[in-house]
Protein backbone atom coordinates (compact mmCIF):
# COMPACT_ATOMS: atom_id res chain seq x y z
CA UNK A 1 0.00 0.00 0.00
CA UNK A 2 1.22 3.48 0.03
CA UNK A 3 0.89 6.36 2.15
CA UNK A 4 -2.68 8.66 1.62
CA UNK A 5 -2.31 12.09 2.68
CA UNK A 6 -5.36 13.07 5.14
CA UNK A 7 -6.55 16.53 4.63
CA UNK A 8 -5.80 16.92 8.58
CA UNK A 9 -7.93 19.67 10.16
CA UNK A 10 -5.31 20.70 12.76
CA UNK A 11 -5.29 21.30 16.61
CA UNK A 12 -9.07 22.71 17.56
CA UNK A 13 -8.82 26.17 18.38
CA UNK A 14 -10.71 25.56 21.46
CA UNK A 15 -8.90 22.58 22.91
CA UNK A 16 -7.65 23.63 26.58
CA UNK A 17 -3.48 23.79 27.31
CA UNK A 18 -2.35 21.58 29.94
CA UNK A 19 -2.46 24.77 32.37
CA UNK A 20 -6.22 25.25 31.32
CA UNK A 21 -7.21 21.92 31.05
CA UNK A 22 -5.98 21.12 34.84
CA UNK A 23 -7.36 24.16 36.17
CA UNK A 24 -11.17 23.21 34.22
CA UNK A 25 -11.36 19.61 35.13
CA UNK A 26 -12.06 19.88 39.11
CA UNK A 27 -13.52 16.63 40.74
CA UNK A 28 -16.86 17.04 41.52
CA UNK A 29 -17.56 13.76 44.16
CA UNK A 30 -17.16 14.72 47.83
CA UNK A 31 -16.34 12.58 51.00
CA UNK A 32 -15.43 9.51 47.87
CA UNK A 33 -12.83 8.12 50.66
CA UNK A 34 -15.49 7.83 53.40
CA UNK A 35 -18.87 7.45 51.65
CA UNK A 36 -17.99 5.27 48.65
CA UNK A 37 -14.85 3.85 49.25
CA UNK A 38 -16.55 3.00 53.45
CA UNK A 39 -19.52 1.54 51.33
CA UNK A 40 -17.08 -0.80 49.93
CA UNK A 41 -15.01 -1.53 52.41
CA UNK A 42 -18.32 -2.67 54.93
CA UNK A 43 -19.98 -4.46 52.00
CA UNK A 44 -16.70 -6.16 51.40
CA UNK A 45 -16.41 -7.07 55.16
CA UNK A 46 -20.34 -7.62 56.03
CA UNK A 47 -21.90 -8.30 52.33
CA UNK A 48 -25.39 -6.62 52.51
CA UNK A 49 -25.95 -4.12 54.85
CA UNK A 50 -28.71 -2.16 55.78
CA UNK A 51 -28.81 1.66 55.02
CA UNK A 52 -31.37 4.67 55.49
CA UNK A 53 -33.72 4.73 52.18
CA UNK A 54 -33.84 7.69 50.35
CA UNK A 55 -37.32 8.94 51.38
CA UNK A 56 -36.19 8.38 55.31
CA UNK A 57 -38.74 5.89 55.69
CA UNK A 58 -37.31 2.66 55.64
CA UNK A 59 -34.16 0.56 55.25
CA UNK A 60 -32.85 -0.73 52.43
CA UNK A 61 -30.55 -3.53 51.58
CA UNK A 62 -26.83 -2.53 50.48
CA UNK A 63 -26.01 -4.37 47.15
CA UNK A 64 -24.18 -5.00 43.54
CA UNK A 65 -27.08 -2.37 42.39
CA UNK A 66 -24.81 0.28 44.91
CA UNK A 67 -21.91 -1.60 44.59
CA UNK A 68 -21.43 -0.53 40.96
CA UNK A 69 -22.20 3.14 41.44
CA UNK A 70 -19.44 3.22 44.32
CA UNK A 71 -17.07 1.52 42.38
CA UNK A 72 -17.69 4.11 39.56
CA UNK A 73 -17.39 7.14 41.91
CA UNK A 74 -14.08 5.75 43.47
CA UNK A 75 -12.32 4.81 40.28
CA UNK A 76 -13.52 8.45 38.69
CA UNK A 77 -11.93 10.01 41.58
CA UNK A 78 -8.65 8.01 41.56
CA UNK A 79 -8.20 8.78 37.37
CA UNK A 80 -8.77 12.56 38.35
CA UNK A 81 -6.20 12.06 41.18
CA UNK A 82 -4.21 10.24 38.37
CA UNK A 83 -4.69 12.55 35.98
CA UNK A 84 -3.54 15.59 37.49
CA UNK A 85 -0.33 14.08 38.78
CA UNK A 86 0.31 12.87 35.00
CA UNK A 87 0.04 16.38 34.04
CA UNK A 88 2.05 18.10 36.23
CA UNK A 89 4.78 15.66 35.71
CA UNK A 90 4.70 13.61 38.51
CA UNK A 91 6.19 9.75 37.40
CA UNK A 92 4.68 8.56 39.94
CA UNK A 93 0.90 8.71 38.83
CA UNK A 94 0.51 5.36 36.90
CA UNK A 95 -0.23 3.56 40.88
CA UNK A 96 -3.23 5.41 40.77
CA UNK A 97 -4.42 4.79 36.73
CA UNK A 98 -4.01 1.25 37.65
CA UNK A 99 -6.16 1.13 40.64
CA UNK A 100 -8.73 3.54 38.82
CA UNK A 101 -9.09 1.34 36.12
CA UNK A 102 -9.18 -1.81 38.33
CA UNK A 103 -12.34 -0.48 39.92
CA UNK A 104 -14.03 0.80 36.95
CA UNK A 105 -13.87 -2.23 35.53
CA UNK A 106 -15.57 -4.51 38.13
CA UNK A 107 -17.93 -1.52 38.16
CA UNK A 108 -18.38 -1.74 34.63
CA UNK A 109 -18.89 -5.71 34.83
CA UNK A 110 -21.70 -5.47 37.56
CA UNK A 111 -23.36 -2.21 35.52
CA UNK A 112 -23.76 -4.86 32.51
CA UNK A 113 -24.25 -7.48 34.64
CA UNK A 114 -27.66 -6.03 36.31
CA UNK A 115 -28.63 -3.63 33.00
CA UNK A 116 -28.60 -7.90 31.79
CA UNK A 117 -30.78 -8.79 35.27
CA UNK A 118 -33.22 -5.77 34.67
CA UNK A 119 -33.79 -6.84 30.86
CA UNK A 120 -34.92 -10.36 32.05
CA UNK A 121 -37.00 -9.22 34.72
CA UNK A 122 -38.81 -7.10 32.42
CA UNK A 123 -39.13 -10.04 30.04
CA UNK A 124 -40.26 -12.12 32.62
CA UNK A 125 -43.35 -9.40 33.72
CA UNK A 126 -41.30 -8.54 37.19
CA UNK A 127 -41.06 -4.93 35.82
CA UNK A 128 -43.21 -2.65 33.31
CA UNK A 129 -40.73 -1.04 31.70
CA UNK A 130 -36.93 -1.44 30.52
CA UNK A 131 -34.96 1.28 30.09
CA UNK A 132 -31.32 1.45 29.16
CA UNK A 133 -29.11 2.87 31.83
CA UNK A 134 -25.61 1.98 30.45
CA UNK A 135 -23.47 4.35 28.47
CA UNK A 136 -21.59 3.67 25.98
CA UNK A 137 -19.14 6.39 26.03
CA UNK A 138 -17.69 5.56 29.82
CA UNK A 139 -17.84 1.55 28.93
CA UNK A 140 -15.67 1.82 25.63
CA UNK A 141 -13.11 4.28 27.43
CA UNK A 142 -13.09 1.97 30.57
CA UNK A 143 -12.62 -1.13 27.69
CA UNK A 144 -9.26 0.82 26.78
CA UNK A 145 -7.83 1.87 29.28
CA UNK A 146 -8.03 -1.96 30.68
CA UNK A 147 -6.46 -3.25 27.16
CA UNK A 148 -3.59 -0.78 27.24
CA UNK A 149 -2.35 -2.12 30.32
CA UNK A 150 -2.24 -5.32 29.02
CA UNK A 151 -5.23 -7.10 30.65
CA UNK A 152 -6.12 -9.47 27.85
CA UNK A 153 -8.83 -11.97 29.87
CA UNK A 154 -9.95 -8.68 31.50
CA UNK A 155 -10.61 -6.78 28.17
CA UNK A 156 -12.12 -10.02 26.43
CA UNK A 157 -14.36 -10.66 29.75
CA UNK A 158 -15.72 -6.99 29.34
CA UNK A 159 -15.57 -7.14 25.19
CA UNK A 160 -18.22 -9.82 25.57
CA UNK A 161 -20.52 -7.87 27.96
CA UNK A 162 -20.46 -4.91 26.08
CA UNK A 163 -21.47 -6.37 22.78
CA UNK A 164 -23.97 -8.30 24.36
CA UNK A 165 -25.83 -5.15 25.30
CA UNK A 166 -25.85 -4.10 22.01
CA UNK A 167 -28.85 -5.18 20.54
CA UNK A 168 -31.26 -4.67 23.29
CA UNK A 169 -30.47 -0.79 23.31
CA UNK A 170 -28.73 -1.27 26.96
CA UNK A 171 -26.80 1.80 25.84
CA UNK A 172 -28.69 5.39 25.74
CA UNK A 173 -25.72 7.32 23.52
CA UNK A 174 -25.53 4.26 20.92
CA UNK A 175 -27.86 5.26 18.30
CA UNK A 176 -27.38 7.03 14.95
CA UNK A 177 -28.29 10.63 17.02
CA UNK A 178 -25.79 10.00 19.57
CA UNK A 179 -23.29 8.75 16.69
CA UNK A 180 -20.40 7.40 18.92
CA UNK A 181 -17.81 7.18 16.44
CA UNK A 182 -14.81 7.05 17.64
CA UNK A 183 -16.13 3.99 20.36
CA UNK A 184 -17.99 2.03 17.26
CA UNK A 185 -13.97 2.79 15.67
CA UNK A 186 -12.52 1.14 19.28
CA UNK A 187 -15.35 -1.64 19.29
CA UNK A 188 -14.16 -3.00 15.66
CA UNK A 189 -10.81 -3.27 16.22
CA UNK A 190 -10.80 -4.64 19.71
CA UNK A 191 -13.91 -8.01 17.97
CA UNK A 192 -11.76 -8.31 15.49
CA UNK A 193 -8.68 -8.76 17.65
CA UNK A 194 -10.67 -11.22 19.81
CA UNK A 195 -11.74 -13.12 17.09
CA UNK A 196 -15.93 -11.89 18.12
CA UNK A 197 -18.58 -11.05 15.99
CA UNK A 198 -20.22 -6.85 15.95
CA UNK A 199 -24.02 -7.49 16.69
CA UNK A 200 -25.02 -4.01 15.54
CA UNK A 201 -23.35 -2.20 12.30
CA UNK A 202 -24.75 0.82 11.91
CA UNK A 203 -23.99 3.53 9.30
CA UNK A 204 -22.47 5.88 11.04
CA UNK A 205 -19.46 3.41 12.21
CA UNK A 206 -18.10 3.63 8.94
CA UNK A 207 -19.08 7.60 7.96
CA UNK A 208 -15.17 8.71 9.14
CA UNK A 209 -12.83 8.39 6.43
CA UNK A 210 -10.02 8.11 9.09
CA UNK A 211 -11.33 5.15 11.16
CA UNK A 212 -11.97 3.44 7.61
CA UNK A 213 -8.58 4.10 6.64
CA UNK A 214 -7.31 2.51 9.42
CA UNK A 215 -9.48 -0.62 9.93
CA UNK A 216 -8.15 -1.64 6.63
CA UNK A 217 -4.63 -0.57 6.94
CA UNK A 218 -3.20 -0.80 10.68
CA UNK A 219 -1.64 -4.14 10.06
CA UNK A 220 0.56 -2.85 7.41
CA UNK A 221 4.18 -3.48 7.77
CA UNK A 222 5.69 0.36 7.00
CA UNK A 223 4.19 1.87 9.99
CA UNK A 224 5.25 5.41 8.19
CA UNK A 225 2.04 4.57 5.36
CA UNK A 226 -0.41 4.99 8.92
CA UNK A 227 1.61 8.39 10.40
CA UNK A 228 -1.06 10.93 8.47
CA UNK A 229 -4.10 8.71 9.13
CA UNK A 230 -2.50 8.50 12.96
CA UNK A 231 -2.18 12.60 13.12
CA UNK A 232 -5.42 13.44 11.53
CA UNK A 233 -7.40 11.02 13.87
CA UNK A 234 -5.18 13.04 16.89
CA UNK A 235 -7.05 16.32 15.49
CA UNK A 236 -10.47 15.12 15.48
CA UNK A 237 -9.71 13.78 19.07
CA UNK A 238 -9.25 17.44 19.91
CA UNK A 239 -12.24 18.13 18.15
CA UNK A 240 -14.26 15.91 19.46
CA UNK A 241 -13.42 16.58 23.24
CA UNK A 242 -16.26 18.87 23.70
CA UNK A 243 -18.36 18.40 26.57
CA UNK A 244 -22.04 17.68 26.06
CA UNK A 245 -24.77 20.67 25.89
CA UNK A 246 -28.28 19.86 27.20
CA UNK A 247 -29.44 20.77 23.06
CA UNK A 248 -26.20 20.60 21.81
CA UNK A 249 -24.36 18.47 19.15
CA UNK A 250 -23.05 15.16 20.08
CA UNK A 251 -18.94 14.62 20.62
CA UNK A 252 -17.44 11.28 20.88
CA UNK A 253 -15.52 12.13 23.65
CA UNK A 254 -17.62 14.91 26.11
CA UNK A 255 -15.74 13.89 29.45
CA UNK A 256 -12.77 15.50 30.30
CA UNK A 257 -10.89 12.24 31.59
CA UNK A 258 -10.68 11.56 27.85
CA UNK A 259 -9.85 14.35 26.36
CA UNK A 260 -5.49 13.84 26.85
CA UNK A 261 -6.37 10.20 26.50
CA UNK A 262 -6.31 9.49 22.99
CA UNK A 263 -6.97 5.68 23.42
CA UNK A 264 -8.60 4.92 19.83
CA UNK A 265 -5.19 6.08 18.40
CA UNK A 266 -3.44 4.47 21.45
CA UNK A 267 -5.26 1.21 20.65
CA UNK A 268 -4.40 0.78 17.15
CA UNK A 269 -0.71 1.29 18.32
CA UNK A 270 -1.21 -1.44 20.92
CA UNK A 271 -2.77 -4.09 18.15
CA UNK A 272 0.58 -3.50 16.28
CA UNK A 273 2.31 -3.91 19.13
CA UNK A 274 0.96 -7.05 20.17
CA UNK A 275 1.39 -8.20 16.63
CA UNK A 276 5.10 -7.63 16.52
CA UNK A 277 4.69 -4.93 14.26
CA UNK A 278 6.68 -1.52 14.14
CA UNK A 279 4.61 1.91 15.58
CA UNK A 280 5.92 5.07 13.83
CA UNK A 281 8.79 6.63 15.76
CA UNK A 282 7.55 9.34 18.44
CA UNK A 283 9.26 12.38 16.41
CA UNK A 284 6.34 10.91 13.09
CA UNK A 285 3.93 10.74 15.89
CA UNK A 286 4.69 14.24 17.19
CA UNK A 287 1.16 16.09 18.87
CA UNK A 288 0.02 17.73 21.86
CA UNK A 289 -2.01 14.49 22.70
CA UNK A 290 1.37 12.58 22.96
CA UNK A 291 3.18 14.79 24.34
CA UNK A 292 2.31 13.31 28.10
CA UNK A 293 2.14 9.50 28.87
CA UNK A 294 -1.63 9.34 28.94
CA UNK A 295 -0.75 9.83 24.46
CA UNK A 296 2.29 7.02 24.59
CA UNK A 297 2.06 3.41 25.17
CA UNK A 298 3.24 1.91 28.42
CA UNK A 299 4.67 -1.41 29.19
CA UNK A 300 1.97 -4.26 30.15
CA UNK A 301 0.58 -3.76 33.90
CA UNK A 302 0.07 -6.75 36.46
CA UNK A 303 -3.34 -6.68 36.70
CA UNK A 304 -4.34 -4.73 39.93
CA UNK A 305 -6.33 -5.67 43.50
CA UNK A 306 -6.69 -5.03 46.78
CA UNK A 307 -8.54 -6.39 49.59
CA UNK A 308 -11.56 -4.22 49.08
CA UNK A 309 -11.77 -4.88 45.91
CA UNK A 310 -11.38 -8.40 46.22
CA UNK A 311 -13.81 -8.59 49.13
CA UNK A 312 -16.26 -6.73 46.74
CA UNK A 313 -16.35 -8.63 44.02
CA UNK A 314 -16.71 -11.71 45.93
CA UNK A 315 -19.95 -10.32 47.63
CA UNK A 316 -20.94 -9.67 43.96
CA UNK A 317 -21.05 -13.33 43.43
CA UNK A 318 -22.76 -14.22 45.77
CA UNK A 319 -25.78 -12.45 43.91
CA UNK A 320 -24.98 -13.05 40.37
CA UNK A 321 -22.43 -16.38 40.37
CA UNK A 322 -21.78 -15.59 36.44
CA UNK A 323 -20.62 -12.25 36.99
């Protein structure tokens, strides 16, 4: 093949410095170390506890159904922790993306695991309704950020949940309004890789000339023919990292967390990698996205736990044993 020159559209004009970026992206949970992090840590320890309902009235029954909302909370506030350290130089934050990820993805496993329990209940009359909860968006990142550490079983445990929940519209930013993209882009490459089938193929997964480009292409041999396609799909990251207006147009990548993360370009560099092929050299590759180790490949990870999360996930069994 040879090399196709993108018509690349260039660093947005809007897309935050470092400086700007930090100073924007503040962490919004409060008391995560004490109120979701305790959660976990008594669940872990006790299993089901009971706890105050929300109307004051009663007492409910602690669960996977708050189990995966804590997890969520404590791994968001770990990346941001993560995050900023990355930013500011500090080699030491890559502790903390470990442990975030770790979390969010046993949170993401029991958020698919009971959207998957709601569905049947509805189908078995238990409920009069079902409404997808999940989104898309946060699983696919989540899906990354576990592959790029090197968690194979991990990734293909949590490829197979997520395109199970495909076709019964678990996710409420899937459709051809939402337009996902970049995650349809991630979801291709990572079946493929895994040898599993898409169960949805819609339109606008192959409407970006980039993404197209590369499906075909990324296991060339002369990684310099994929160094424009690479750089132009860098830009529309930028682009794309707009967060989401109530009326507003849709980005593929809305939450901050993502937007120095450019993990669709990051996994196509990983694929390559794991296929013993040469990446393009870091000068071909030069951006602003990978100019800070969130936009460069790191070395495979152990796979992280702790005894919270350990305890946790055990509890989780003992209410769904397929989990």
């Amino acid at each position: 093949m040879t090399s196709i020159a993108f018509q690349r559209s260039g660093l947005a004009s809007k897309f935050p410095s470092i400086r700007k970026f930090l100073a924007n992206y503040v962490l919004g949970l409060q008391n995560w170390e004490t109120e979701d992090l305790g959660s976990l840590k008594r669940y872990a320890t006790e299993g089901g506890f009971p706890y105050p309902s929300p109307d004051g009235e009663g007492v409910w029954i602690y669960t996977l159904a708050n189990a995966n909302g804590d997890l969520a909370r404590v791994s968001n506030a770990q990346r941001w922790i993560a995050i900023q350290s990355c930013l500011k130089g500090d080699p030491n934050y890559a502790a903390t993306w470990v442990r975030a990820a770790a979390y969010e993805f046993w949170g993401a496993r029991a958020d698919h695991r009971f959207d998957e329990f709601m569905l049947q209940d509805f189908r078995n009359g238990g409920r009069p309704q079902y409404l997808g909860m999940l989104r898309l968006r946060s699983a696919v990142s989540g899906l990354a950020r576990v592959f790029l550490l090197g968690w194979q079983q991990e990734t293909l445990s949590l490829m197979r949940w997520v395109l199970s929940a495909l076709p019964h519209g678990a996710y409420f930013d899937a459709d051809e309004t939402s337009h996902p993209r970049a995650q349809f882009f991630v979801l291709r490459l990572l079946a493929s890789h895994f040898g599993l089938t898409m169960p949805l193929d819609p339109l606008f997964a192959h409407e970006e000339p980039i993404y197209e480009f590369l499906i075909e292409h990324w296991r060339t041999p002369d990684p310099s023919h994929l160094v424009q396609a690479l750089l132009a799909a860098l830009d529309r990251h930028t682009h794309q990292s707009v967060r989401a207006k109530r009326s507003g147009p849709e980005f593929d990548f809305p939450f901050d967390e993502d937007w120095y993360f450019p993990y669709e370009v990051l996994v196509v560099l990983k694929l390559r990698e794991l296929a013993g092929l040469a990446n393009p050299s870091a000068e071909a590759l030069a951006h602003p996205l990978t100019a800070t180790p969130l936009g460069r490949l790191s070395a495979p990870t152990p796979v992280y736990t702790d005894a919270t999360l350990d305890g946790v996930v055990k509890r989780m069994r003992e209410e769904f044993l397929d989990l």
